[in-house]
PDB file of N, CA and C in Angstrom:
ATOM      1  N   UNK A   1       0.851  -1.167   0.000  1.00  0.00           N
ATOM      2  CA  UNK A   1       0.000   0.000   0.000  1.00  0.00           C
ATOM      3  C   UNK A   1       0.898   1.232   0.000  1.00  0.00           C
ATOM      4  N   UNK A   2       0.843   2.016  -1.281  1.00  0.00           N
ATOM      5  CA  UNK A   2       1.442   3.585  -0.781  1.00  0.00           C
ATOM      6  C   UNK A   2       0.860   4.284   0.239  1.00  0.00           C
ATOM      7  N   UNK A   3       1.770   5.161   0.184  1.00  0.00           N
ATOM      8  CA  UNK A   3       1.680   6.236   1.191  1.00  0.00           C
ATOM      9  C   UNK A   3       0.762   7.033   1.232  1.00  0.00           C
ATOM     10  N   UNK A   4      -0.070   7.259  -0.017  1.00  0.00           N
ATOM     11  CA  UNK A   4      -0.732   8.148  -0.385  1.00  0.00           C
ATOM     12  C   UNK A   4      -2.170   7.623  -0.072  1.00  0.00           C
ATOM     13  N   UNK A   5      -2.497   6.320  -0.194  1.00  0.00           N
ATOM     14  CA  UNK A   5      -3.314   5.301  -0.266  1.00  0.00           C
ATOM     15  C   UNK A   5      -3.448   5.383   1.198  1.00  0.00           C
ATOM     16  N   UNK A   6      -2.611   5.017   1.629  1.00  0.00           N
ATOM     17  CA  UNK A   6      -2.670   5.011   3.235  1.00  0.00           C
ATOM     18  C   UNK A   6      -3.169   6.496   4.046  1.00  0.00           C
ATOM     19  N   UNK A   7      -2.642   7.338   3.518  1.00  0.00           N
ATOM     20  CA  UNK A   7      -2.801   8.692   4.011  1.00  0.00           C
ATOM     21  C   UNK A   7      -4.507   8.891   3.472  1.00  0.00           C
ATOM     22  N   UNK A   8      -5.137   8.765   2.863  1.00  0.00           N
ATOM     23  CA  UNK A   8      -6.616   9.259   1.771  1.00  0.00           C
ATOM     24  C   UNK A   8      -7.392   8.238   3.067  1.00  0.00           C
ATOM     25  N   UNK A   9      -6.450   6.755   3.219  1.00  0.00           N
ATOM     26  CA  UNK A   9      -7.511   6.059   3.818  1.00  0.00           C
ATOM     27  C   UNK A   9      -7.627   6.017   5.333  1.00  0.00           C
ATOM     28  N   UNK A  10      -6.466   7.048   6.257  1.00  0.00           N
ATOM     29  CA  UNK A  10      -6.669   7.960   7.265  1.00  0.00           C
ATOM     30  C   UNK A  10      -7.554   8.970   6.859  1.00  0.00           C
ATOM     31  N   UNK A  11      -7.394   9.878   6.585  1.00  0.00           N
ATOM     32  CA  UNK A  11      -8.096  10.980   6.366  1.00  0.00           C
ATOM     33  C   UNK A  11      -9.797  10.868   6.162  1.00  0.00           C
ATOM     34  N   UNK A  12      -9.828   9.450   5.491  1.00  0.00           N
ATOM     35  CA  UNK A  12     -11.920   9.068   4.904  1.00  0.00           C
ATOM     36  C   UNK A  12     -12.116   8.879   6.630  1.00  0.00           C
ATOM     37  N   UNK A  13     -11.517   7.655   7.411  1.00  0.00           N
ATOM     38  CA  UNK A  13     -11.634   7.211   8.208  1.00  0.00           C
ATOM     39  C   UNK A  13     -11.770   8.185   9.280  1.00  0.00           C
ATOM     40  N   UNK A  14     -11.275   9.360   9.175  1.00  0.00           N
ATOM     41  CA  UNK A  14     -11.234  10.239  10.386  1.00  0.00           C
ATOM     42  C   UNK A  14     -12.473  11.113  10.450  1.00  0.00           C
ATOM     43  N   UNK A  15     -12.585  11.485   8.567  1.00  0.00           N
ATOM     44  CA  UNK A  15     -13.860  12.526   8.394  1.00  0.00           C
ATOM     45  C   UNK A  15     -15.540  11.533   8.969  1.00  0.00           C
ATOM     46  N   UNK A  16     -15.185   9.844   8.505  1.00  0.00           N
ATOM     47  CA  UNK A  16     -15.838   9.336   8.889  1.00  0.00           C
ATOM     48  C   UNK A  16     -16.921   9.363  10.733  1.00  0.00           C
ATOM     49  N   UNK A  17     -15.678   9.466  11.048  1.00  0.00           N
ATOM     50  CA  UNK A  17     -15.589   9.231  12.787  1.00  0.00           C
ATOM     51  C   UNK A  17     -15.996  10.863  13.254  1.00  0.00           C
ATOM     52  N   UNK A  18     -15.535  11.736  12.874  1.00  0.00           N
ATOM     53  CA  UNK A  18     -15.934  13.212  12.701  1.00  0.00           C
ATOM     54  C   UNK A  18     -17.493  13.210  12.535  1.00  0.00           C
ATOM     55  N   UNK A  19     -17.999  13.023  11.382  1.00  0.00           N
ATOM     56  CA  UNK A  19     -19.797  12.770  11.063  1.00  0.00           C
ATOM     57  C   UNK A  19     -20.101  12.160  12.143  1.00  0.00           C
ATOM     58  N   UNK A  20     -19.270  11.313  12.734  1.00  0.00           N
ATOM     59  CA  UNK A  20     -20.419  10.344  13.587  1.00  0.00           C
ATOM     60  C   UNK A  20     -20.213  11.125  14.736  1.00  0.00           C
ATOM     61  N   UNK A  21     -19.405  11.559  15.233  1.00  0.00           N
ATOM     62  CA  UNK A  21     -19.302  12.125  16.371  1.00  0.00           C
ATOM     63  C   UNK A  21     -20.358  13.566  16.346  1.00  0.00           C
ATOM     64  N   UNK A  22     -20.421  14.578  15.040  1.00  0.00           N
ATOM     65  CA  UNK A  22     -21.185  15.368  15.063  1.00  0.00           C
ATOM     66  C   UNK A  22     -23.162  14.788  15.301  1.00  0.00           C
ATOM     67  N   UNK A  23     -22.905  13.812  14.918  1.00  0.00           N
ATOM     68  CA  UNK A  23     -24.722  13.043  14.682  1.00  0.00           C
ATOM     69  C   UNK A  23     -25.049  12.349  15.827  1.00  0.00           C
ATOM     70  N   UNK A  24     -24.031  11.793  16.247  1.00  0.00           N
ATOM     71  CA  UNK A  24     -24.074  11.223  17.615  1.00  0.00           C
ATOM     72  C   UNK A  24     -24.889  12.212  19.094  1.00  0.00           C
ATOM     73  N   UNK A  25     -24.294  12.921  18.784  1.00  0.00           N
ATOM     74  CA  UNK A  25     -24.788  14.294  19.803  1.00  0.00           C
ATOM     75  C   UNK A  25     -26.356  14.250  20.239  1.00  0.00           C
ATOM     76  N   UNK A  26     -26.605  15.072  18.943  1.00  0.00           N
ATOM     77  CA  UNK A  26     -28.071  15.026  18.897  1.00  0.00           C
ATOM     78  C   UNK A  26     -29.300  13.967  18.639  1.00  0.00           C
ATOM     79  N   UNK A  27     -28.419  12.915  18.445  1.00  0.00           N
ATOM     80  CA  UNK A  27     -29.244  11.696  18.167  1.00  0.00           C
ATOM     81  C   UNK A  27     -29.510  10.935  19.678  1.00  0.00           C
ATOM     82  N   UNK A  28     -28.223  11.117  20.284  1.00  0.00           N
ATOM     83  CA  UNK A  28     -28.032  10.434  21.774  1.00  0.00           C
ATOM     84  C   UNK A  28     -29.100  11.477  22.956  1.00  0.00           C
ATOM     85  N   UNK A  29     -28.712  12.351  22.419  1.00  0.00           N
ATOM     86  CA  UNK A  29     -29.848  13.109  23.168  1.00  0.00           C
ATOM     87  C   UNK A  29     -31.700  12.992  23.410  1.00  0.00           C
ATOM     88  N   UNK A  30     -32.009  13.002  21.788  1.00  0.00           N
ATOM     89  CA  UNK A  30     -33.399  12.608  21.498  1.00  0.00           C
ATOM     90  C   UNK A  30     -33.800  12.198  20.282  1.00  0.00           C
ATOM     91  N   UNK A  31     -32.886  11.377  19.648  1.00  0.00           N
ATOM     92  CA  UNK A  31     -33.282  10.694  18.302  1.00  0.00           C
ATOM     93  C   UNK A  31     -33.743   9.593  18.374  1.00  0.00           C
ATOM     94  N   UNK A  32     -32.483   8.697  19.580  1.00  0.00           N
ATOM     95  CA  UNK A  32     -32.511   7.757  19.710  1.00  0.00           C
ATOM     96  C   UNK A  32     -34.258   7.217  20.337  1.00  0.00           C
ATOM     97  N   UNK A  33     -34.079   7.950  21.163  1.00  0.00           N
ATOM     98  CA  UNK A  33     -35.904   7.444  21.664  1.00  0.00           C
ATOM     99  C   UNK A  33     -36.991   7.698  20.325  1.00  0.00           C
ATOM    100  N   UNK A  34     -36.542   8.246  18.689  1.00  0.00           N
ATOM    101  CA  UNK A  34     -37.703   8.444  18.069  1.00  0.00           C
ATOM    102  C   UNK A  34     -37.603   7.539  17.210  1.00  0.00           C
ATOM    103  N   UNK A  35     -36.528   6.429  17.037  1.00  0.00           N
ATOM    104  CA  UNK A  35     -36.411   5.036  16.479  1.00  0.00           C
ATOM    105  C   UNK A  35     -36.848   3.731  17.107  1.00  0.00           C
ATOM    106  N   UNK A  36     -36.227   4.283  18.935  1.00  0.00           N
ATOM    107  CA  UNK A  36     -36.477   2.816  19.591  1.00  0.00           C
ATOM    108  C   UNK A  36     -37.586   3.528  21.030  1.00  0.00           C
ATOM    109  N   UNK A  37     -38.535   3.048  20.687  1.00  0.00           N
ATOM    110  CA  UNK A  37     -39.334   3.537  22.041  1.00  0.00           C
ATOM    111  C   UNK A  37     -39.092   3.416  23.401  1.00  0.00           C
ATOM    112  N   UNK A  38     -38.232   1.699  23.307  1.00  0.00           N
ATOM    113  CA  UNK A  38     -37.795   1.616  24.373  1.00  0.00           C
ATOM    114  C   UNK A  38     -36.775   2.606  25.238  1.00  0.00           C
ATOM    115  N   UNK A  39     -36.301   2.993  24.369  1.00  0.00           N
ATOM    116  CA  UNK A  39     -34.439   4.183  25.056  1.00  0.00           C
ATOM    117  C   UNK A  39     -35.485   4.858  25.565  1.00  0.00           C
ATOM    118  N   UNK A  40     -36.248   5.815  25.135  1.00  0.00           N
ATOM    119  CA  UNK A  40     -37.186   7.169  25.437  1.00  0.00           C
ATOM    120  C   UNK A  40     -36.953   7.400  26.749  1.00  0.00           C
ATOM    121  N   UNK A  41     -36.519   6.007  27.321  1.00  0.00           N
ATOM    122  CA  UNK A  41     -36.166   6.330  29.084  1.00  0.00           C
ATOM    123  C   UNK A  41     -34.936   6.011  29.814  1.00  0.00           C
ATOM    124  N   UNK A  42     -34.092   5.445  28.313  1.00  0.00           N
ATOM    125  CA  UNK A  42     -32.916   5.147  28.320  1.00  0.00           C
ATOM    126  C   UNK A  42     -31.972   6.734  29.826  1.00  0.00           C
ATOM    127  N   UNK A  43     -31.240   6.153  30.446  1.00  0.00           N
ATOM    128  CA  UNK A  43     -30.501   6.598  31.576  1.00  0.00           C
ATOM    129  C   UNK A  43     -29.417   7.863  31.084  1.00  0.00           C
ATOM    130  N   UNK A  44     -28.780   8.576  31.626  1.00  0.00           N
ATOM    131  CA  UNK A  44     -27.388   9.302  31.012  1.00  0.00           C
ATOM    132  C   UNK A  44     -26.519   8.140  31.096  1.00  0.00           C
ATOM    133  N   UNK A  45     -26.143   7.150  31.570  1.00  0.00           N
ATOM    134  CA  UNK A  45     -25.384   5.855  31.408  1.00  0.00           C
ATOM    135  C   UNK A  45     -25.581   5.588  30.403  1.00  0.00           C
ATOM    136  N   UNK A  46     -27.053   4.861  30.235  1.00  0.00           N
ATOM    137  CA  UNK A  46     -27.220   4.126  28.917  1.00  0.00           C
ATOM    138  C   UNK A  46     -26.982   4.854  27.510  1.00  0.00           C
ATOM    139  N   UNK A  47     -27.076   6.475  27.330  1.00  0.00           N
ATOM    140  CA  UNK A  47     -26.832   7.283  26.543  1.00  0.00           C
ATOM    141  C   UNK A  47     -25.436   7.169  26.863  1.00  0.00           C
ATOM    142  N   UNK A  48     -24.432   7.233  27.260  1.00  0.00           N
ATOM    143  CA  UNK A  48     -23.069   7.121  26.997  1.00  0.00           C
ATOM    144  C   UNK A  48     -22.600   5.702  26.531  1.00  0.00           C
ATOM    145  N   UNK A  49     -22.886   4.794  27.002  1.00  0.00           N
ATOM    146  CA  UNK A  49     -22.854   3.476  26.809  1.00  0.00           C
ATOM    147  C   UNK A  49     -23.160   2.994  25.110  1.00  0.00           C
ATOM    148  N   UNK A  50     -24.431   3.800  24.863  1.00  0.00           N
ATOM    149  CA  UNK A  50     -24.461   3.744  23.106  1.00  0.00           C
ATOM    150  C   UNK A  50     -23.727   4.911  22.409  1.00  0.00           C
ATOM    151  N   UNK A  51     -23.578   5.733  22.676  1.00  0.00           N
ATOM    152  CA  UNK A  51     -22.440   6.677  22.142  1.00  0.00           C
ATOM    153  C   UNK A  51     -21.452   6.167  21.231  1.00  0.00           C
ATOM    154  N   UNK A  52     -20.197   5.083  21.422  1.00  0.00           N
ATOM    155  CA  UNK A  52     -19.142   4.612  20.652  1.00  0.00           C
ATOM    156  C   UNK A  52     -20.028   3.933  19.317  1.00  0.00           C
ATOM    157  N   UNK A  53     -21.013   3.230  19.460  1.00  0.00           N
ATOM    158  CA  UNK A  53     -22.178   2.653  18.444  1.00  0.00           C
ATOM    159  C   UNK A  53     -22.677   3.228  17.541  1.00  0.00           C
ATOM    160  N   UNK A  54     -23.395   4.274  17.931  1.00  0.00           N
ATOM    161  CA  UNK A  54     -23.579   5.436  16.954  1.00  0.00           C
ATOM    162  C   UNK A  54     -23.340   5.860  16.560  1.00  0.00           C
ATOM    163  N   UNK A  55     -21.526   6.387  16.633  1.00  0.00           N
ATOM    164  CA  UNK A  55     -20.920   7.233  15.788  1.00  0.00           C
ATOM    165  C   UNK A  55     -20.389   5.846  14.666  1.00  0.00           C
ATOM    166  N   UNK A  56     -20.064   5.102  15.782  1.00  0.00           N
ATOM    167  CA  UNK A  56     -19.933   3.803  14.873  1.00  0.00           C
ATOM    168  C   UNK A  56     -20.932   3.769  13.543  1.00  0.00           C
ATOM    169  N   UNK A  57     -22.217   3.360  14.071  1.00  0.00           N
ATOM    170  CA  UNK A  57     -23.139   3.197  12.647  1.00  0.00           C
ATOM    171  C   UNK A  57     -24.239   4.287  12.590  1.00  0.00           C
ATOM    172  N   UNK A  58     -23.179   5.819  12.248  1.00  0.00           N
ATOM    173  CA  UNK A  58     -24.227   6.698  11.994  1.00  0.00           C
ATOM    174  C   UNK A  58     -24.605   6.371  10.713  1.00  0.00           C
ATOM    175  N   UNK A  59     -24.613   5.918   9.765  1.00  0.00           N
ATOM    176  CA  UNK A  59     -25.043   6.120   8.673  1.00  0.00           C
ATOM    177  C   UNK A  59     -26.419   5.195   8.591  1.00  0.00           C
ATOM    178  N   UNK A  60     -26.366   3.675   9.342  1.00  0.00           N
ATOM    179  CA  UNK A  60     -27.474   2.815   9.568  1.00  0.00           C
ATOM    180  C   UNK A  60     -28.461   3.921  10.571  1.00  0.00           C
ATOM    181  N   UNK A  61     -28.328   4.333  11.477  1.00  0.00           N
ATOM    182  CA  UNK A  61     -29.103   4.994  12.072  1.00  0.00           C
ATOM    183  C   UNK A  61     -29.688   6.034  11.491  1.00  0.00           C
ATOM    184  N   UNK A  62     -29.392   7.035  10.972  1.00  0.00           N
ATOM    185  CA  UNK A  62     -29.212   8.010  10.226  1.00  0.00           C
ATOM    186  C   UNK A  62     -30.739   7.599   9.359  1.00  0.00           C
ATOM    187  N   UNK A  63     -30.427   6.655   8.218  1.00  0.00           N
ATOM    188  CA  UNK A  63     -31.183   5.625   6.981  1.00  0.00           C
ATOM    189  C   UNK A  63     -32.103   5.498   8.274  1.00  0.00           C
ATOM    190  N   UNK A  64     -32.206   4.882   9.238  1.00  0.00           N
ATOM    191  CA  UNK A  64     -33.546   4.721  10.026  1.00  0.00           C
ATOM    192  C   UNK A  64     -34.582   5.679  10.378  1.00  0.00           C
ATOM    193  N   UNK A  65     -33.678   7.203  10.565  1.00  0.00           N
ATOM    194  CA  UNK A  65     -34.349   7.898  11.652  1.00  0.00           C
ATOM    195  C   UNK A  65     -35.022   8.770  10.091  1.00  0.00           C
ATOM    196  N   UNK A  66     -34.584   9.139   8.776  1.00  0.00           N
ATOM    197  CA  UNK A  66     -34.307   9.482   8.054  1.00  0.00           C
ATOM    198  C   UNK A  66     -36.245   8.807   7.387  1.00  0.00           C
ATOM    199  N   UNK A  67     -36.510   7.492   7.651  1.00  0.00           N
ATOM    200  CA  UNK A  67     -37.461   6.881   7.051  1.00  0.00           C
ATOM    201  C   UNK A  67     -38.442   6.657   8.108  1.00  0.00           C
ATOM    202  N   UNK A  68     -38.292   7.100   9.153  1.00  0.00           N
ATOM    203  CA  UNK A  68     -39.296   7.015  10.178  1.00  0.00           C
ATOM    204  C   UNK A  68     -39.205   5.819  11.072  1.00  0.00           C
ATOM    205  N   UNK A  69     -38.583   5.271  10.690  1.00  0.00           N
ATOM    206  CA  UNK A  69     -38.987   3.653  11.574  1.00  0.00           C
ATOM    207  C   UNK A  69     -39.305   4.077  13.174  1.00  0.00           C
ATOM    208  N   UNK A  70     -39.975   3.821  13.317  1.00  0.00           N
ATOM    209  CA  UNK A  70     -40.430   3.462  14.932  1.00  0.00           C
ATOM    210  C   UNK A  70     -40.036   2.224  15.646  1.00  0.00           C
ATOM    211  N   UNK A  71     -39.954   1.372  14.903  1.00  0.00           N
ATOM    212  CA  UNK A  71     -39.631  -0.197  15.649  1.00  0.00           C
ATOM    213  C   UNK A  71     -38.283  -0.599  15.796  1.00  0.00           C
ATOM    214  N   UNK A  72     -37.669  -1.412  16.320  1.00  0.00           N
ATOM    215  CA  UNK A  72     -36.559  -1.738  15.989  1.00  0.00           C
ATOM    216  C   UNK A  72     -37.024  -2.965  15.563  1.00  0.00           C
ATOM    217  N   UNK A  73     -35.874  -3.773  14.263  1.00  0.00           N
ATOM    218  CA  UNK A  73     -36.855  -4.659  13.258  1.00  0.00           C
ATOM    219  C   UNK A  73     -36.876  -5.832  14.188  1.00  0.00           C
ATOM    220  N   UNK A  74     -37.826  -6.803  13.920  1.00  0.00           N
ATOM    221  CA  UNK A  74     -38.498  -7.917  14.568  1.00  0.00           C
ATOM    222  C   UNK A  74     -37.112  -9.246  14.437  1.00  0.00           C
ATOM    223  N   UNK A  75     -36.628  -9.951  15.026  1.00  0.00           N
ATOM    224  CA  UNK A  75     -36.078 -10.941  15.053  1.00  0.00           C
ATOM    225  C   UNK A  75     -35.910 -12.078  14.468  1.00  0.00           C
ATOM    226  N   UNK A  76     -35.647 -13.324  13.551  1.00  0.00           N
ATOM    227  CA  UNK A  76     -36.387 -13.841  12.898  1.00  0.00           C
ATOM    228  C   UNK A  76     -35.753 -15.192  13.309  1.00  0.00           C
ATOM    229  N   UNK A  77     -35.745 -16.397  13.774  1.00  0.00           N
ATOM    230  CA  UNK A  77     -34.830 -16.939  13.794  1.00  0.00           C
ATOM    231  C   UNK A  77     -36.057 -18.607  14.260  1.00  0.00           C
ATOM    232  N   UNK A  78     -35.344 -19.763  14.022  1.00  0.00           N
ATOM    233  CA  UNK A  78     -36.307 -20.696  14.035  1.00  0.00           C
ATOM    234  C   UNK A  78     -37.587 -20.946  15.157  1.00  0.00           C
ATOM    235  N   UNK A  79     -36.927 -20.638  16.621  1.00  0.00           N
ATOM    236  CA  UNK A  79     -37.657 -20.469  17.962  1.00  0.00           C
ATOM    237  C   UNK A  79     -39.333 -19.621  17.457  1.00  0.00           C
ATOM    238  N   UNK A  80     -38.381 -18.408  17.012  1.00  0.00           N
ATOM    239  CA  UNK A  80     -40.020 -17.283  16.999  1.00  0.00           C
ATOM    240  C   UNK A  80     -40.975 -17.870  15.780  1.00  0.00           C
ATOM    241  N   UNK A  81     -40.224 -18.657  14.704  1.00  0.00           N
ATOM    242  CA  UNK A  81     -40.550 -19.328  13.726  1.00  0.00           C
ATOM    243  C   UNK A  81     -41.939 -19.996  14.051  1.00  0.00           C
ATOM    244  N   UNK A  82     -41.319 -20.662  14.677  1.00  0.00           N
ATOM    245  CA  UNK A  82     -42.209 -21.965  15.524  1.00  0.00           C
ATOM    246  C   UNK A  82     -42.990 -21.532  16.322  1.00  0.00           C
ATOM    247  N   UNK A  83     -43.221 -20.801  16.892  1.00  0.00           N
ATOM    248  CA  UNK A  83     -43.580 -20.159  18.220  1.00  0.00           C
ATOM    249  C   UNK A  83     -44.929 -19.366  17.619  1.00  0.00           C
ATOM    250  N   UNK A  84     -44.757 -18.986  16.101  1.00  0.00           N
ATOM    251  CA  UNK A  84     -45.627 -18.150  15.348  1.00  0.00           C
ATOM    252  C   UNK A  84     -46.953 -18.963  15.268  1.00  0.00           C
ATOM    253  N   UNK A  85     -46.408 -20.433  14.205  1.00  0.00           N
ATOM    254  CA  UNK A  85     -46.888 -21.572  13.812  1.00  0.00           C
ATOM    255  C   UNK A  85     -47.699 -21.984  14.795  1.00  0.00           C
ATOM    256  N   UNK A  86     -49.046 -21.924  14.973  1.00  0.00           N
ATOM    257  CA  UNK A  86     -49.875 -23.051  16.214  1.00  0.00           C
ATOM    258  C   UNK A  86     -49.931 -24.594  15.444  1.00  0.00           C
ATOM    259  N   UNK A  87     -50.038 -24.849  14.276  1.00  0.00           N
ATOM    260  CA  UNK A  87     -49.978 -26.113  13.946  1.00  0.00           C
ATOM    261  C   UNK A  87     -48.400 -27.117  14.590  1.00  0.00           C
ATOM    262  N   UNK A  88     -47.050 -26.424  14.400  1.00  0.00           N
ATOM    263  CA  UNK A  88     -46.036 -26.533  14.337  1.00  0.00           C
ATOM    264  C   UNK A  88     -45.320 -26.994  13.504  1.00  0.00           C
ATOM    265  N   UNK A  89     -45.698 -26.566  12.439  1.00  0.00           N
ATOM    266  CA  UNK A  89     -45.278 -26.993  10.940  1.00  0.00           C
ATOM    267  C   UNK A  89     -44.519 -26.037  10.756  1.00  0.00           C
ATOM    268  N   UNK A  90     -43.010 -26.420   9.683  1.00  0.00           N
ATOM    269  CA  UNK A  90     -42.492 -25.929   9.647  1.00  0.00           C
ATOM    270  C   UNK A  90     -42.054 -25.839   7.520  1.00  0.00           C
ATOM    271  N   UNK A  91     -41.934 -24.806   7.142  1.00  0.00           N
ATOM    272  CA  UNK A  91     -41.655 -24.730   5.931  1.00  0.00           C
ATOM    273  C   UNK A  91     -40.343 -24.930   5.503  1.00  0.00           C
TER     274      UNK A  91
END
């Protein structure tokens, strides 16, 4: 890898972490409760605690808060599968 390559791919990485840190702010404050209903009562702990996350995946959050979602998405996995099913048939 050049130098130059290396240097462009500091610099994305930093502006990256920069956005998230600017979105993080105001999202940790009162965004977050307008995606997940549950936070709405989330703690100043629990708001620091998701902090590194968010700046982490501002851009997934962002795309969420951006389209309204209210829910956080449903789980899907064989248990709830089954659990759905009253016959217990499985596809």
């Amino acid at each position: 890898m050049s130098i130059v390559v290396a240097t462009w791919l500091v610099r994305f990485l930093g502006l990256y972490l920069l956005v998230g840190v600017f979105f993080a702010i105001p999202f940790v404050i009162r965004g977050v409760g307008k995606i997940d209903p549950n936070a709405r009562e989330g703690t100043r702990g629990f708001r620091v605690l998701i902090t590194p996350g968010v700046i982490a995946l501002w851009p997934l959050l962002l795309w969420r808060r951006l389209r309204g979602i209210q829910e956080p998405p449903a789980e899907k996995n064989a248990h709830r599968i089954a659990a759905a099913d009253p016959a217990g048939e499985t596809s």
